[in-house]
Protein backbone atom coordinates (compact mmCIF):
# COMPACT_ATOMS: atom_id res chain seq x y z
CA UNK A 1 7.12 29.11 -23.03
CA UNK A 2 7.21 26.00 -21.14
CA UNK A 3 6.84 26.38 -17.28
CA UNK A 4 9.72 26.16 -15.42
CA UNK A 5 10.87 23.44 -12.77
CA UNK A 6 9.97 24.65 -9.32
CA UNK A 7 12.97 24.99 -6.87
CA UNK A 8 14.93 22.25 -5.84
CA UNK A 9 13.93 23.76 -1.87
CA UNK A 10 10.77 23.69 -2.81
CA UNK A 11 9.78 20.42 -3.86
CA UNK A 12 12.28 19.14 -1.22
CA UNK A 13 9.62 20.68 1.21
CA UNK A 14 7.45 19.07 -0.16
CA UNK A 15 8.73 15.79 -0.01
CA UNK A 16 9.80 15.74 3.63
CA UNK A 17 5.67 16.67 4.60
CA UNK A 18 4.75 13.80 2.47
CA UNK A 19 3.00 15.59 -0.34
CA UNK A 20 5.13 13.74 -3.40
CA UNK A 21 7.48 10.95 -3.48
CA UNK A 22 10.81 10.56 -5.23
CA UNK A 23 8.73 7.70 -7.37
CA UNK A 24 5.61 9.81 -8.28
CA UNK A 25 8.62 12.70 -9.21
CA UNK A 26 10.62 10.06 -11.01
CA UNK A 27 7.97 8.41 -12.81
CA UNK A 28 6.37 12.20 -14.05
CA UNK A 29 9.82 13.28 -15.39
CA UNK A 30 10.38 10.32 -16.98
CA UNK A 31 6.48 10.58 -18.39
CA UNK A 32 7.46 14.14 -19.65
CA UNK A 33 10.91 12.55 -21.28
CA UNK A 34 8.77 9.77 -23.73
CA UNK A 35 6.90 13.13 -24.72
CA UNK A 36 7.12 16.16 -27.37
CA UNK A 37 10.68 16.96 -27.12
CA UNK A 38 11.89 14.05 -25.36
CA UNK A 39 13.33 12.11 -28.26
CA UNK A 40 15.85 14.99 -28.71
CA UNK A 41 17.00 15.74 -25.33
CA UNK A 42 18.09 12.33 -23.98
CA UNK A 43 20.16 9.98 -25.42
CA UNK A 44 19.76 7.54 -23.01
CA UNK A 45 16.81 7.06 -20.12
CA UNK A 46 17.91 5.17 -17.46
CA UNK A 47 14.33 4.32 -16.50
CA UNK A 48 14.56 1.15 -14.61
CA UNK A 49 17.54 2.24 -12.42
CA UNK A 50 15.86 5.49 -11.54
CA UNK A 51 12.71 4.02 -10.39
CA UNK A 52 15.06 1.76 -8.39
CA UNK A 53 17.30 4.75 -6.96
CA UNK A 54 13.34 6.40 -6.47
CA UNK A 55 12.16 3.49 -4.63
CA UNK A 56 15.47 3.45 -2.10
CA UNK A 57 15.51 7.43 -1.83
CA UNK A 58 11.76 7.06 -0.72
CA UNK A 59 12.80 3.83 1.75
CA UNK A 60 15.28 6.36 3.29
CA UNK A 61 13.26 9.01 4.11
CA UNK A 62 10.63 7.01 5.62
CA UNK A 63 13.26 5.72 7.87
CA UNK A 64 13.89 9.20 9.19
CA UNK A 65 16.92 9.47 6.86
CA UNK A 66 17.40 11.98 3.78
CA UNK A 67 21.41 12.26 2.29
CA UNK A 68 21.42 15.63 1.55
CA UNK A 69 19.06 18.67 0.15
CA UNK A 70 19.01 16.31 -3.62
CA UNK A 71 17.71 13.75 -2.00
CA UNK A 72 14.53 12.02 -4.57
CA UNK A 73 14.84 14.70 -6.90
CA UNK A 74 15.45 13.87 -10.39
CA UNK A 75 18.17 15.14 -12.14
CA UNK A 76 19.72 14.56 -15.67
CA UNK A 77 22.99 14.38 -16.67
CA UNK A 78 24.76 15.46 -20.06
CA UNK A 79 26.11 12.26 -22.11
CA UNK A 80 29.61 13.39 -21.61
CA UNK A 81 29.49 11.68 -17.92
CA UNK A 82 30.38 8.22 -17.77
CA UNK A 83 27.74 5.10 -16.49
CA UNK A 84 29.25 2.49 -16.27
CA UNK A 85 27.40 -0.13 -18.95
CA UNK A 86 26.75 2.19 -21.54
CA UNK A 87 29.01 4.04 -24.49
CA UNK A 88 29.74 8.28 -22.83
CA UNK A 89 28.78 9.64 -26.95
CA UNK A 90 29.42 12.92 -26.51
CA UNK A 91 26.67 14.01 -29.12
CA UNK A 92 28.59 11.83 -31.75
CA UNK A 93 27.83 8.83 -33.96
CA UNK A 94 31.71 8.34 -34.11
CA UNK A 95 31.53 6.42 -30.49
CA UNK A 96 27.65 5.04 -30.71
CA UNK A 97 29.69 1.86 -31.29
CA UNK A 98 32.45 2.51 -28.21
CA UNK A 99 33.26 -0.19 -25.53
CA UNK A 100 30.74 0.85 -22.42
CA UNK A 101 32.18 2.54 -19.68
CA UNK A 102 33.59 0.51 -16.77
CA UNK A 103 33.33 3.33 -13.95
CA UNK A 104 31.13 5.52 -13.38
CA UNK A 105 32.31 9.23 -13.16
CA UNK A 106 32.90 10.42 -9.68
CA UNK A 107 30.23 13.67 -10.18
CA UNK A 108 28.01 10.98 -10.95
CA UNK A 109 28.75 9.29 -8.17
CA UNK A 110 28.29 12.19 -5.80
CA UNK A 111 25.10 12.84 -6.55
CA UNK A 112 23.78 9.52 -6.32
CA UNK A 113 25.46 9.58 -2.60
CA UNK A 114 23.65 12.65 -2.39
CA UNK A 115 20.31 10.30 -3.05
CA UNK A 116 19.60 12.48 -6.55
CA UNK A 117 18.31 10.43 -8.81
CA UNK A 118 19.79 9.75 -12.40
CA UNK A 119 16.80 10.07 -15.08
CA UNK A 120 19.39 9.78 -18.10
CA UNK A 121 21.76 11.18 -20.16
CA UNK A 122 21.41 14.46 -22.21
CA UNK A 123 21.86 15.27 -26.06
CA UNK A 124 24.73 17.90 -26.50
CA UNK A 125 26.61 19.23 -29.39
CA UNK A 126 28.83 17.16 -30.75
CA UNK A 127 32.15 16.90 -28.82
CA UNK A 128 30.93 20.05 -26.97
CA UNK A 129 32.16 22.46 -30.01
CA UNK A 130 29.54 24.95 -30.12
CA UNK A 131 27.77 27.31 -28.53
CA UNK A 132 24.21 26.98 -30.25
CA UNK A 133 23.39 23.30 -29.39
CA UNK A 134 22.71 22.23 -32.82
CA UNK A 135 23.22 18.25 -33.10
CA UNK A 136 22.68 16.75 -36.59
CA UNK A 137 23.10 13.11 -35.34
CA UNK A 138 20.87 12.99 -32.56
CA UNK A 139 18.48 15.70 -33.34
CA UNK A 140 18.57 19.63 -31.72
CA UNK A 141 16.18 19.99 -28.74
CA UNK A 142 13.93 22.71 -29.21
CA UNK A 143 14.29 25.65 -27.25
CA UNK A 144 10.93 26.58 -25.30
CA UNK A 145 10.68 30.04 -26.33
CA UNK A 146 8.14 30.47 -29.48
CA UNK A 147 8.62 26.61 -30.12
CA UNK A 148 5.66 27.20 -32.39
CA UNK A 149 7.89 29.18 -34.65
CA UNK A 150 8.97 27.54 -38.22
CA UNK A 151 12.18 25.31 -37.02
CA UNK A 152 12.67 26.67 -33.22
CA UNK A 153 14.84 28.95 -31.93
CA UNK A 154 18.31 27.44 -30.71
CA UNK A 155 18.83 25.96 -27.50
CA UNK A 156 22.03 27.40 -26.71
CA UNK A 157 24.85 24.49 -25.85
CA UNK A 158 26.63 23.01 -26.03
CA UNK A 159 24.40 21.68 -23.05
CA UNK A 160 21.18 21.80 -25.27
CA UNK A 161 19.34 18.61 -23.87
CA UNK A 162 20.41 19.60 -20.60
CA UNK A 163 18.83 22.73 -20.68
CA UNK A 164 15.28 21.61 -22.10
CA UNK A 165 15.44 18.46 -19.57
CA UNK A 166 14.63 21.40 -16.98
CA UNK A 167 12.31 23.71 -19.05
CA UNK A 168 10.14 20.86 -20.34
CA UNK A 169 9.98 18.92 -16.54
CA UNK A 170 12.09 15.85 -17.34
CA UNK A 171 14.43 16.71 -14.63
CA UNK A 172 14.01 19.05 -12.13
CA UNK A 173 17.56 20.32 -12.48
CA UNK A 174 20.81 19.20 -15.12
CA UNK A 175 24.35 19.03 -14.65
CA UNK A 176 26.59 20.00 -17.71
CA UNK A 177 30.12 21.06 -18.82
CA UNK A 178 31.32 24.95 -19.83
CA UNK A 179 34.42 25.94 -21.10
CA UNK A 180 33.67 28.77 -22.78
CA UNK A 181 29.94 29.15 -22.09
CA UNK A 182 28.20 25.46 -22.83
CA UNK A 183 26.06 25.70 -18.78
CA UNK A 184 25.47 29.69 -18.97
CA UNK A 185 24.31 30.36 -22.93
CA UNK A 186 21.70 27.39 -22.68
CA UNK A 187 20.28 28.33 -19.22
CA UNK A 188 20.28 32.05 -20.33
CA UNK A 189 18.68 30.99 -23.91
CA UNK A 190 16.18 28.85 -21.94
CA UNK A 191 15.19 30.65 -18.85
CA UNK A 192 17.54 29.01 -16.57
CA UNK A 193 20.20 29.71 -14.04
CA UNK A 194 23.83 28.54 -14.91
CA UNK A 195 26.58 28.17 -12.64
CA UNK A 196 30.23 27.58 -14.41
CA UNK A 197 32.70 26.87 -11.33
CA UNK A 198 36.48 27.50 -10.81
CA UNK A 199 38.11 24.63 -13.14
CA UNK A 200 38.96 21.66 -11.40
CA UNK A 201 36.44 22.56 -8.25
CA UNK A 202 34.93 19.59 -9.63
CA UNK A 203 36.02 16.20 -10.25
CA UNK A 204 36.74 15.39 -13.41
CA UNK A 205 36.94 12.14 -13.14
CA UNK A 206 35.15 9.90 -16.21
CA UNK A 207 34.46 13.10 -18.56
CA UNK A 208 35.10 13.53 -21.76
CA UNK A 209 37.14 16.45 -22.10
CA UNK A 210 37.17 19.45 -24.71
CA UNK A 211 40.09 20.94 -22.87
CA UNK A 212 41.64 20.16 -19.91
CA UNK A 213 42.42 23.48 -18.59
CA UNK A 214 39.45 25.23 -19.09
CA UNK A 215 36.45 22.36 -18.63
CA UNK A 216 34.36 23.23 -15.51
CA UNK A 217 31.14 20.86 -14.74
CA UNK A 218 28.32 23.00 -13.45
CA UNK A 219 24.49 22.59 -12.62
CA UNK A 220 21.52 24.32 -14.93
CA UNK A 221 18.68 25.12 -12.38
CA UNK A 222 15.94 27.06 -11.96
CA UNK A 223 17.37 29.12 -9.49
CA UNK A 224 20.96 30.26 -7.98
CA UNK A 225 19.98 28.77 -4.66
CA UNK A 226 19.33 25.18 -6.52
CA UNK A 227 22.66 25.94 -8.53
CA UNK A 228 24.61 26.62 -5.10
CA UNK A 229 23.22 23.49 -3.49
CA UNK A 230 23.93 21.10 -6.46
CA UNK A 231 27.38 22.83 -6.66
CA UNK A 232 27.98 21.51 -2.72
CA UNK A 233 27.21 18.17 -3.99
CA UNK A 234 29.01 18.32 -7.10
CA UNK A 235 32.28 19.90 -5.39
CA UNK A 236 32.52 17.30 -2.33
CA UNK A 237 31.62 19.86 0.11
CA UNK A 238 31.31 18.44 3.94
């Protein structure tokens, strides 16, 4: 299996003795993302604006100044979150051709106030129907478990590219959607920690929905201390 990120505290630590930067961790996950199973887990690399959010993030902390426990660390996002400029496609080739977005969505928002930086947007099952992360359209990221194996095992979703964004080092942490399992069956498929939240504890503001009463966003992490602290973020908590 792949190796897993390290902890969010972790390379945080390391960050505020001056061992990384939030470009050297920017530029590797976005190295790992043009590689191997790359093609299938993002949709979208925002590449330019997250060496640009790197660049600030590391500006900030030399000025004595870090935003909040995320701040430099790459994260991805699944492509059911609007940014602004581009077409939210929900895993589908029915809205590859949809008017971009005009807003951003607010849990998108918070964690760039948060100074986490955006690496791109994750694959998903289409429309977020499934629980086995299976995308024809866009292709199924490969779970890392016996990836050797004739076809893969199943990535578990419907936060599939999510999920290997983590496992494979293209983000150190992802932020998905569950109603009725989408965070929790790809981190436990994957060797993850999921965190589904009360719904509504989290904005959603600028998601596509699959239902509006049941929809929770939550983080997929390597840990349930990096899923509590991207929850704070995520949730508006002072």
């Amino acid at each position: 299996m792949t190796s897993v990120s390290p902890r969010l505290d972790q390379v945080s630590e390391r960050l505020a003795q001056g061992q990384t930067s939030a470009v050297q961790l920017t530029e590797q996950a976005l190295e790992h993302a043009a590689q191997g199973e790359g093609p299938r887990v993002f949709t979208r690399l925002l590449r330019e604006q997250a060496l640009a959010e790197a660049r600030a993030s590391d500006a900030l902390r030399a000025a004595g100044l870090a935003r909040s426990p995320l701040e430099g660390l790459p994260i991805s996002v699944k492509d059911l979150f609007d940014i602004a400029g581009h077409p939210t496609l929900g895993g589908s080739r029915l809205l590859a051709d949809a008017a971009p977005a005009t807003q951003t969505a607010e849990v998108v928002q918070r964690l760039r106030r948060a100074g986490a930086v955006i690496v791109g947007t994750t694959n998903m099952t289409e429309f977020a129907y499934s629980g086995l992360g299976l995308n024809p359209h866009y292709g199924t990221p490969r779970n890392p478990w016996q990836r050797d194996i004739d076809g893969g095992r199943i990535p578990g979703g419907s936060s599939s590219g999510a999920a290997i964004s983590v496992s494979d080092g293209m983000a150190l942490a992802a932020i998905g959607s569950d109603t009725g399992g989408s965070v929790r069956i790809p981190s436990a498929l994957c060797g993850l920690t999921g965190f589904k939240p009360t719904a509504r504890r989290v904005s959603m503001q600028g998601v596509l929905p699959l239902s509006a009463n049941l929809d929770s966003i939550g983080p997929l992490a390597p840990s349930v201390r990096c899923c509590a602290a991207l929850d704070a973020v995520l949730s508006g908590e002072p």
